[in-house]
N, C-alpha and C. Protein backbone atom coordinates (compact mmCIF):
# COMPACT_ATOMS: atom_id res chain seq x y z
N UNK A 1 24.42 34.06 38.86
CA UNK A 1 24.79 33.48 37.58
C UNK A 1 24.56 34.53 36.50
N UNK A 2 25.74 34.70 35.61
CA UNK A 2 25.70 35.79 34.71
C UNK A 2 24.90 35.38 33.28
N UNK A 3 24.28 36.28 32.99
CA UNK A 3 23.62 35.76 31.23
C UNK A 3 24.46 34.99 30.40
N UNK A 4 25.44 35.25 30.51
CA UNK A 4 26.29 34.54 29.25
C UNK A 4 26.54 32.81 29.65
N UNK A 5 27.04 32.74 30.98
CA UNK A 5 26.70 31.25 31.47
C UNK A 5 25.61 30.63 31.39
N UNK A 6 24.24 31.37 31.55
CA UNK A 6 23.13 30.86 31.49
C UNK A 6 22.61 30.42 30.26
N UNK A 7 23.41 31.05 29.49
CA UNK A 7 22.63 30.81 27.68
C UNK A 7 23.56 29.84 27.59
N UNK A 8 24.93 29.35 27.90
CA UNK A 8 25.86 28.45 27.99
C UNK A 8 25.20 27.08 27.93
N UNK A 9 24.38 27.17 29.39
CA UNK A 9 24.16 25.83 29.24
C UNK A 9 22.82 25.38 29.25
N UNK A 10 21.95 26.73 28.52
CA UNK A 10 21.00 26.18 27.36
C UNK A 10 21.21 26.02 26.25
N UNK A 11 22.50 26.17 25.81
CA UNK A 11 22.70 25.51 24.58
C UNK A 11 23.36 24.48 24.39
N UNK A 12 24.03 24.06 25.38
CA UNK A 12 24.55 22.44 26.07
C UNK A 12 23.16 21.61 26.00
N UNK A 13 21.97 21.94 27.13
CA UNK A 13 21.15 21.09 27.16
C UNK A 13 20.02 20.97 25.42
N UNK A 14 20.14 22.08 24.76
CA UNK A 14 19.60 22.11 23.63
C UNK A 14 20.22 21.11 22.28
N UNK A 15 21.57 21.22 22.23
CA UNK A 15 22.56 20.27 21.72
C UNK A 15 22.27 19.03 22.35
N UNK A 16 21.94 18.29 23.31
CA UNK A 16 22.34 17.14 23.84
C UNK A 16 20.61 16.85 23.66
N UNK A 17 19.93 17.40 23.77
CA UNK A 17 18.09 17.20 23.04
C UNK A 17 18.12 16.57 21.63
N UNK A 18 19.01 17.77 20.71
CA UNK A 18 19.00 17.44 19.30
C UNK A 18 20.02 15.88 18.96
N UNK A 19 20.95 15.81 20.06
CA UNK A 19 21.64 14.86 19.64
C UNK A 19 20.93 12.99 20.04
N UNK A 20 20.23 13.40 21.01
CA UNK A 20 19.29 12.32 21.33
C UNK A 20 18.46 12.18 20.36
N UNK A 21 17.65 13.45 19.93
CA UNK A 21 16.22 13.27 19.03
C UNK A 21 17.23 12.42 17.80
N UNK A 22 18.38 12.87 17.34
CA UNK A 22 18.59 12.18 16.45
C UNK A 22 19.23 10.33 16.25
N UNK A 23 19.81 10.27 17.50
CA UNK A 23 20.16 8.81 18.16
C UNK A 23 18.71 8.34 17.64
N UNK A 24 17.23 8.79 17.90
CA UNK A 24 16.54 7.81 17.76
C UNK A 24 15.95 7.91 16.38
N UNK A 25 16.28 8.77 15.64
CA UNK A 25 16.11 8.33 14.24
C UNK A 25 16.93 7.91 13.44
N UNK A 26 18.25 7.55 13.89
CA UNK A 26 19.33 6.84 13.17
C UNK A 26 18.76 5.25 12.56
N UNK A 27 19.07 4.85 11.71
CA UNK A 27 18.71 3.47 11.26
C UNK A 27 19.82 2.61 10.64
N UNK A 28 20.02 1.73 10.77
CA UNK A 28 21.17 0.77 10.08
C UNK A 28 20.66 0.59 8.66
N UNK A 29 22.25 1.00 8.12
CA UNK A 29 22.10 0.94 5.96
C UNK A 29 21.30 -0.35 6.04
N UNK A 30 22.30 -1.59 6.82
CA UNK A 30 21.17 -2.70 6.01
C UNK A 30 19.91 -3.03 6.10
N UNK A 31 19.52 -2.73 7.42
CA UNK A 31 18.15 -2.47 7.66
C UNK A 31 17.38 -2.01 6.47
N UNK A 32 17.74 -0.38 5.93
CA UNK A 32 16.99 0.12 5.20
C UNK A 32 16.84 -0.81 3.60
N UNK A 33 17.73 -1.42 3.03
CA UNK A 33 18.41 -2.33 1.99
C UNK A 33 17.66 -3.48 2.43
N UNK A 34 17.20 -4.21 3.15
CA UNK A 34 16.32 -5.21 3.12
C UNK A 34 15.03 -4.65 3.20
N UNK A 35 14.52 -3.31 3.80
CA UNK A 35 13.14 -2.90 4.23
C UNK A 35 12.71 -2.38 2.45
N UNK A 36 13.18 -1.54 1.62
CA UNK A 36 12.93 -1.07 0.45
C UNK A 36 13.64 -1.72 -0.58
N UNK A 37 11.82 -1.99 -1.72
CA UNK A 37 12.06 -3.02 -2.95
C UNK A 37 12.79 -1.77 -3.88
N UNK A 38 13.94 -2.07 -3.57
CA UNK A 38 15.12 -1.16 -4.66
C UNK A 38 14.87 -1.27 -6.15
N UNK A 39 14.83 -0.58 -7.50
CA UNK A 39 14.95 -1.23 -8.53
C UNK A 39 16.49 -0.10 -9.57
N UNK A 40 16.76 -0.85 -10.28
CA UNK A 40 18.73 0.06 -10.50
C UNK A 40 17.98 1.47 -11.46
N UNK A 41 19.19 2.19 -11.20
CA UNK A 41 19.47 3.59 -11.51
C UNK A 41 19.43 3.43 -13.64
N UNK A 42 18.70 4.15 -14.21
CA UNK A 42 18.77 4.50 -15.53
C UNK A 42 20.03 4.34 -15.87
N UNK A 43 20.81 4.53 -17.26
CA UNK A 43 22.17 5.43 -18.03
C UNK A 43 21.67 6.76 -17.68
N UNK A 44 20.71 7.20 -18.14
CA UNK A 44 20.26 8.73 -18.03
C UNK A 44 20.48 9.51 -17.01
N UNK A 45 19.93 8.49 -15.67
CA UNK A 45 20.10 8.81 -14.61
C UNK A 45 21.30 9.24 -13.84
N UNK A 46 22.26 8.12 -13.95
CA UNK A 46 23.53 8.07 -14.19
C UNK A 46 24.11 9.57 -14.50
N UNK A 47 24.03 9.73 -15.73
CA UNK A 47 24.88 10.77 -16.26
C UNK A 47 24.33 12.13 -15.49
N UNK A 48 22.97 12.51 -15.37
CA UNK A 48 22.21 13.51 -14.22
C UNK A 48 23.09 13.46 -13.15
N UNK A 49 23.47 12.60 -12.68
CA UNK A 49 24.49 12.08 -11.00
C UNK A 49 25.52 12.81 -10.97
N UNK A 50 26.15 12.22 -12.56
CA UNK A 50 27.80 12.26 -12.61
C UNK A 50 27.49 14.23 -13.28
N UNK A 51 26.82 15.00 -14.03
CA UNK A 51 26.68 16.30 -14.03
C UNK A 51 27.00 16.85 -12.90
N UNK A 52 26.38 16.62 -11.81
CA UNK A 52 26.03 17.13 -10.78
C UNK A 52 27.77 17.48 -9.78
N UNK A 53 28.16 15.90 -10.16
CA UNK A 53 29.10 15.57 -9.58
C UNK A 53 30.41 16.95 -10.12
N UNK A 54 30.07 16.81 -11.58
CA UNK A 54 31.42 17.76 -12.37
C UNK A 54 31.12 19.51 -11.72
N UNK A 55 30.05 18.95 -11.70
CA UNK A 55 29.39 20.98 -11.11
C UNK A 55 30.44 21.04 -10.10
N UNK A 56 30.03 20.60 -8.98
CA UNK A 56 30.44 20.61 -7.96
C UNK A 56 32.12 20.39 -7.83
N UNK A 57 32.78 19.41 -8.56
CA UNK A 57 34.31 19.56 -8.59
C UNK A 57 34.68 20.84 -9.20
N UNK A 58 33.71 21.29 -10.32
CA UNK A 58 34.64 22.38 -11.03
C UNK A 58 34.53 23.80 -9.76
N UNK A 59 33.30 23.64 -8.62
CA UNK A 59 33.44 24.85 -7.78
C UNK A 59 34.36 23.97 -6.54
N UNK A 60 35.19 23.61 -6.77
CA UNK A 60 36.07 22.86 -5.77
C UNK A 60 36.03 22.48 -4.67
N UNK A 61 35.31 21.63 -4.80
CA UNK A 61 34.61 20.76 -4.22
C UNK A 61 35.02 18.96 -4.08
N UNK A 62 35.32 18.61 -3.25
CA UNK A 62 35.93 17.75 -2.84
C UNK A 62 35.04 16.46 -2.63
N UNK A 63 34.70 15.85 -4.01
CA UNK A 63 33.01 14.84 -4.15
C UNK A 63 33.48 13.71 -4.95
N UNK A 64 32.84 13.14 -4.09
CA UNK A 64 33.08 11.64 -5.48
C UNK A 64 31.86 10.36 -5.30
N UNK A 65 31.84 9.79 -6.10
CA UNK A 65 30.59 8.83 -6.14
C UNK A 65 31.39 7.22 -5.40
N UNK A 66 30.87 6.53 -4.88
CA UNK A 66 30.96 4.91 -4.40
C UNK A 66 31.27 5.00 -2.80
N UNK A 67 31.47 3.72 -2.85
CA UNK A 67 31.69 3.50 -1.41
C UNK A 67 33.08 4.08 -0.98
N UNK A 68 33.05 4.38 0.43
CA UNK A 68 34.20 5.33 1.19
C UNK A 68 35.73 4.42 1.23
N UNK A 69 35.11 3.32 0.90
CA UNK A 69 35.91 2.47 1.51
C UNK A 69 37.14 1.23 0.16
N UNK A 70 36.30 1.95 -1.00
CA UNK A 70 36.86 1.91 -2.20
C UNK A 70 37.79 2.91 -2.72
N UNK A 71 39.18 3.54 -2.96
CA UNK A 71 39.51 4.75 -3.09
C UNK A 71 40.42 4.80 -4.47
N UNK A 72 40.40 3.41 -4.71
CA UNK A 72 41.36 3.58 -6.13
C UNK A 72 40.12 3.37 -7.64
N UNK A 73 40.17 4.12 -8.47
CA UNK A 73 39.53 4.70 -9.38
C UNK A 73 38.46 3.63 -10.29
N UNK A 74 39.45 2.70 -10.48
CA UNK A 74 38.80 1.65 -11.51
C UNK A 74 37.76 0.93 -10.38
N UNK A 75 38.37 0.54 -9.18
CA UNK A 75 37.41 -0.41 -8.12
C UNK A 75 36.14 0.55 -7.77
N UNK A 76 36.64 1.42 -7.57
CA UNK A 76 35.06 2.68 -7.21
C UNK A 76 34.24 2.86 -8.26
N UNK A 77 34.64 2.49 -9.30
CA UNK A 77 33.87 2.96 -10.72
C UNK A 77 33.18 1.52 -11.25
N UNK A 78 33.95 0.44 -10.72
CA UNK A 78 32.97 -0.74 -10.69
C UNK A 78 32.20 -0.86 -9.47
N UNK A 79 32.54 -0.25 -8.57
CA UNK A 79 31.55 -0.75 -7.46
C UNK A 79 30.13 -0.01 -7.36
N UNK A 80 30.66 1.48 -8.31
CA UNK A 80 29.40 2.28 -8.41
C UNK A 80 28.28 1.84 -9.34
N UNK A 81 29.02 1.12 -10.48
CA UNK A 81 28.01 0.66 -11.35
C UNK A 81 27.13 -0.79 -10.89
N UNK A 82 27.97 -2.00 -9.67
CA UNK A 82 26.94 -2.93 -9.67
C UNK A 82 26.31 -1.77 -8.09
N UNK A 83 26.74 -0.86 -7.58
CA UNK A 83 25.27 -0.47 -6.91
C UNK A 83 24.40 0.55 -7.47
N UNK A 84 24.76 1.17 -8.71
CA UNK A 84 23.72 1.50 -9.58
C UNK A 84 22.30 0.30 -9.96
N UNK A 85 22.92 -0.98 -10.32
CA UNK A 85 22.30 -1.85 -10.71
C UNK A 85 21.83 -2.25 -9.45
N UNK A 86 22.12 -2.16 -8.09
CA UNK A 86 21.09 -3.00 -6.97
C UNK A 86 20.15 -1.54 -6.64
N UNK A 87 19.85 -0.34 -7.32
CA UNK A 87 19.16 0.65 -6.87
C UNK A 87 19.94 1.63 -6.04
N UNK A 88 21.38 1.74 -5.72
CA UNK A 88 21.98 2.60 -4.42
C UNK A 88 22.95 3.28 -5.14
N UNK A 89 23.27 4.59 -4.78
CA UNK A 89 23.93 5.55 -5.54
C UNK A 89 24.58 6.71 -4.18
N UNK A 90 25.93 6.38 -4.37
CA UNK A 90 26.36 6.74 -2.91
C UNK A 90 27.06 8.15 -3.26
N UNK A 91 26.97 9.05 -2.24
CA UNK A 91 28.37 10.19 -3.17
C UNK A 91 29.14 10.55 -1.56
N UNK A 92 30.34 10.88 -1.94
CA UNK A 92 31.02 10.92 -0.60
C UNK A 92 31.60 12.73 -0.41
N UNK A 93 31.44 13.50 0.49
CA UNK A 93 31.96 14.78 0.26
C UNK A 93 32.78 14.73 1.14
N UNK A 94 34.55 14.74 1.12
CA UNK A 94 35.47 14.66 1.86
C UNK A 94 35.56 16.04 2.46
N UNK A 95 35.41 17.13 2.38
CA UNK A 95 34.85 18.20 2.84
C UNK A 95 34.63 18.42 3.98
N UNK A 96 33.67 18.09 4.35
CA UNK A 96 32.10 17.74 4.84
C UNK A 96 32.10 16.72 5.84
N UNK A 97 33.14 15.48 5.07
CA UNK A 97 33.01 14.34 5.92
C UNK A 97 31.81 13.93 6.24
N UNK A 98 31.08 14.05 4.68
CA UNK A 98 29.40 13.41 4.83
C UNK A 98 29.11 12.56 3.57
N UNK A 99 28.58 11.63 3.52
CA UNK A 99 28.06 10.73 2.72
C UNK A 99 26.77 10.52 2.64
N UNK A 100 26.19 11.04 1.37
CA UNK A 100 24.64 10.96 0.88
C UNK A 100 24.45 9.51 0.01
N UNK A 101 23.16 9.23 0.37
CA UNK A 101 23.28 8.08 -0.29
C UNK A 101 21.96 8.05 -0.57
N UNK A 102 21.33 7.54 -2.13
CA UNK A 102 19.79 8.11 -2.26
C UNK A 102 19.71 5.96 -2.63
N UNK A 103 18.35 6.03 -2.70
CA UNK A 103 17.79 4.70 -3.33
C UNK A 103 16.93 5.16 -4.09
N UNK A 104 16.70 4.13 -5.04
CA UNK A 104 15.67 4.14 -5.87
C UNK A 104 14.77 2.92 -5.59
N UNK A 105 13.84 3.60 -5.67
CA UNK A 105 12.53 2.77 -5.13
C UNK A 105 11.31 2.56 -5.66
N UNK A 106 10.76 1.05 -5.98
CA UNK A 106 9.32 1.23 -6.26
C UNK A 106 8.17 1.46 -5.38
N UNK A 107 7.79 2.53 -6.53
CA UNK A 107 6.37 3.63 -5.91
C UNK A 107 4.96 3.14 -6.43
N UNK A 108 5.30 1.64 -6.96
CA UNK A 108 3.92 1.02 -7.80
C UNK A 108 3.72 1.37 -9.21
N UNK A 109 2.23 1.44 -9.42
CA UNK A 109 2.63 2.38 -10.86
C UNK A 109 0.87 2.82 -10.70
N UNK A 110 1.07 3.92 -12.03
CA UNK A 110 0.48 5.16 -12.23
C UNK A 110 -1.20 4.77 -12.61
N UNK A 111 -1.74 5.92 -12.81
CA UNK A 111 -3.04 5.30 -13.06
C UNK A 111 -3.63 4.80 -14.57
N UNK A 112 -2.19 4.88 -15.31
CA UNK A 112 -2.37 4.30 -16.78
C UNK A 112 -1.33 2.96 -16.63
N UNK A 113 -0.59 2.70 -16.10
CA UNK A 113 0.01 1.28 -15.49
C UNK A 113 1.39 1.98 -15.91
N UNK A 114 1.93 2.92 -15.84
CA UNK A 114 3.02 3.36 -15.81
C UNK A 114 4.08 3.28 -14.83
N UNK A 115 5.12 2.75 -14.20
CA UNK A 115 6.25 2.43 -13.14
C UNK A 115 6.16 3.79 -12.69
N UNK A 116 6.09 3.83 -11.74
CA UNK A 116 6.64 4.82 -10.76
C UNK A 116 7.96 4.14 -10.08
N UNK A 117 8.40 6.17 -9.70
CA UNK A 117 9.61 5.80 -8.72
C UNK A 117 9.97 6.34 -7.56
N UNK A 118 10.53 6.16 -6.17
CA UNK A 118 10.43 7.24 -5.53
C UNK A 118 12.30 7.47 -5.17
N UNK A 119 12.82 8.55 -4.89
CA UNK A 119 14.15 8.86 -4.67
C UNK A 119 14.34 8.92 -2.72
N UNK A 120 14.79 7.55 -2.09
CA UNK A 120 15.10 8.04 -0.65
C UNK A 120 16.32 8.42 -0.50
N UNK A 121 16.63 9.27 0.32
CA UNK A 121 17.78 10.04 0.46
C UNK A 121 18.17 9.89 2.13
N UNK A 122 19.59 8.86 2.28
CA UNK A 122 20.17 9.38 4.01
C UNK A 122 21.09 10.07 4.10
N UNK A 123 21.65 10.38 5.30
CA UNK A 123 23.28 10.89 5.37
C UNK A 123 23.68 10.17 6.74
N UNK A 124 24.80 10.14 6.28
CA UNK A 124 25.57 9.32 7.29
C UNK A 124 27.35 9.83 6.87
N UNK A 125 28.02 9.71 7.86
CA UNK A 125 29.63 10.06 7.87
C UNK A 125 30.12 8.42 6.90
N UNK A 126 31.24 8.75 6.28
CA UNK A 126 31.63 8.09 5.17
C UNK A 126 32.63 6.89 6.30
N UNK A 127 31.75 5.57 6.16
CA UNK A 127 31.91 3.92 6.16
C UNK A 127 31.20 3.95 7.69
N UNK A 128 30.52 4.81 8.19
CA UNK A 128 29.46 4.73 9.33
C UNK A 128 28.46 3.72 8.83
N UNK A 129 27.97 2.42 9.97
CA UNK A 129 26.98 1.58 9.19
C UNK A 129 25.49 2.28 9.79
N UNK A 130 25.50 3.13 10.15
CA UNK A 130 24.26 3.84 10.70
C UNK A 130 23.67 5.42 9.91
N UNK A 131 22.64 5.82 9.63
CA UNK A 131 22.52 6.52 8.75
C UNK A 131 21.34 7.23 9.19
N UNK A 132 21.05 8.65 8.72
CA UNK A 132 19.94 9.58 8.94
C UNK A 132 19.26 9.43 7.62
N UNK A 133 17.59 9.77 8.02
CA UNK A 133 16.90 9.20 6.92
C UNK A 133 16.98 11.43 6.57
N UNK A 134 16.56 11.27 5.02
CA UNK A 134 16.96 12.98 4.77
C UNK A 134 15.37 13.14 3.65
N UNK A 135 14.42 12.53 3.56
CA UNK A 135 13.81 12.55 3.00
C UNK A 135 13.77 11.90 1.83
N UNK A 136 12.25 11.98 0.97
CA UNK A 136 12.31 11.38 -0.25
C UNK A 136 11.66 12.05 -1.26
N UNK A 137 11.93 11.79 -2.27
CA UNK A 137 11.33 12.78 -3.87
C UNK A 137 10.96 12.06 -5.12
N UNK A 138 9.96 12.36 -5.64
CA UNK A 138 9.96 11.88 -7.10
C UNK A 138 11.09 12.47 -8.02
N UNK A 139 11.49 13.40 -7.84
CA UNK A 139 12.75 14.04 -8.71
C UNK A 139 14.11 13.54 -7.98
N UNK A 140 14.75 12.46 -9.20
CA UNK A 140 16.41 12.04 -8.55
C UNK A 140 17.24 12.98 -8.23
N UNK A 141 16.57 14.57 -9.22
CA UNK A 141 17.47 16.20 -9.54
C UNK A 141 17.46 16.25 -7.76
N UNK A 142 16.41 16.52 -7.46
CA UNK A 142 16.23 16.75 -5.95
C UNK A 142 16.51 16.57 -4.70
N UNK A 143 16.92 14.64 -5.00
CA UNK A 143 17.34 14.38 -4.25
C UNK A 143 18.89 14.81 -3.49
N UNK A 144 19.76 14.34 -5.41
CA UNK A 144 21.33 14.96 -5.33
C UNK A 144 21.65 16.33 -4.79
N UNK A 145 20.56 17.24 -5.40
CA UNK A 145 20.77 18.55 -4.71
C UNK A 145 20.47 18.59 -3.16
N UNK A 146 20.21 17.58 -2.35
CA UNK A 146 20.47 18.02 -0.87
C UNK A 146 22.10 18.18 -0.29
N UNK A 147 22.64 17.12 -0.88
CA UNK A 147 24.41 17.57 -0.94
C UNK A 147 24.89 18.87 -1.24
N UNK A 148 24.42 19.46 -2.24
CA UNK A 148 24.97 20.56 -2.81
C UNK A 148 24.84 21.71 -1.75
N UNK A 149 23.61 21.49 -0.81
CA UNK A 149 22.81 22.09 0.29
C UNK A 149 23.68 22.39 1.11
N UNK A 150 24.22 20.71 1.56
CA UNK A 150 25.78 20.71 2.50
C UNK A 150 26.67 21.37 1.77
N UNK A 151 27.05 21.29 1.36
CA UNK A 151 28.49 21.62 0.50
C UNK A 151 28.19 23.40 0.59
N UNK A 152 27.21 24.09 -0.10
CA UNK A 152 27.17 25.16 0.09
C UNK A 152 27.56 26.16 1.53
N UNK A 153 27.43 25.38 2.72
CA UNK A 153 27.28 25.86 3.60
C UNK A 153 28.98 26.07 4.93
């Protein structure tokens, strides 16, 4: 057996490791949507989103905010705002053929009684009901920039 076959199909069995390890961290959206007390997205916040969003179209970039499954302008732009208001903020990169989707979440509050918040972040392929968890942040900046991560690459 020659080297080049042999690295062949250690990287077959290495791929089919990673693709399992990740089968078992996949989780269903609604799952996560009943498990975390969501609370809605700022205006401020909002407009931080939609920045992010113009960055990225003006380096041509193929991004848009709501559900995958909404595609005409006015319906996506209402559907983004009542899931702004249930805490969920979806962005879709046709690109990529990846869909980030962060929550906003209560983190309790501070040690002067101040709200906290925390930013969870999945990815999942756009109208997949199953999703990878991608971490979480006190900075919403942080979260959005894991897309940009994809997109860069």
């Amino acid at each position: 057996m020659n080297m080049s076959k042999l690295d062949e199909e250690i990287g077959d069995l290495m791929r089919q490791g990673q693709l399992a390890d990740h089968a078992k961290n996949e989780v269903l959206k609604e799952t996560v949507f009943k498990a975390l007390p969501r609370r809605p997205f700022f205006d401020a916040e909002m407009e931080m989103a939609a920045g992010f969003l113009k960055t990225w179209r003006l380096k041509g970039h193929r991004v848009f905010f709501g559900p995958a499954e909404t595609l005409e302008p006015e319906e996506r732009m209402k559907a983004v705002k009542e899931m702004a208001e249930e805490g969920v903020m979806v962005f879709i990169g046709l690109d990529h053929q990846c869909e980030l989707m962060i929550l906003k979440v209560d983190d309790g509050r501070g040690f002067f009684g101040r709200q906290k918040y925390r930013y969870h972040s999945y990815v999942s392929s756009p109208g997949d009901p199953s999703c990878l968890p991608n971490g979480s942040s006190t900075n919403l900046g942080w979260s959005i920039s894991k897309l940009g991560n994809v997109l860069r690459s």
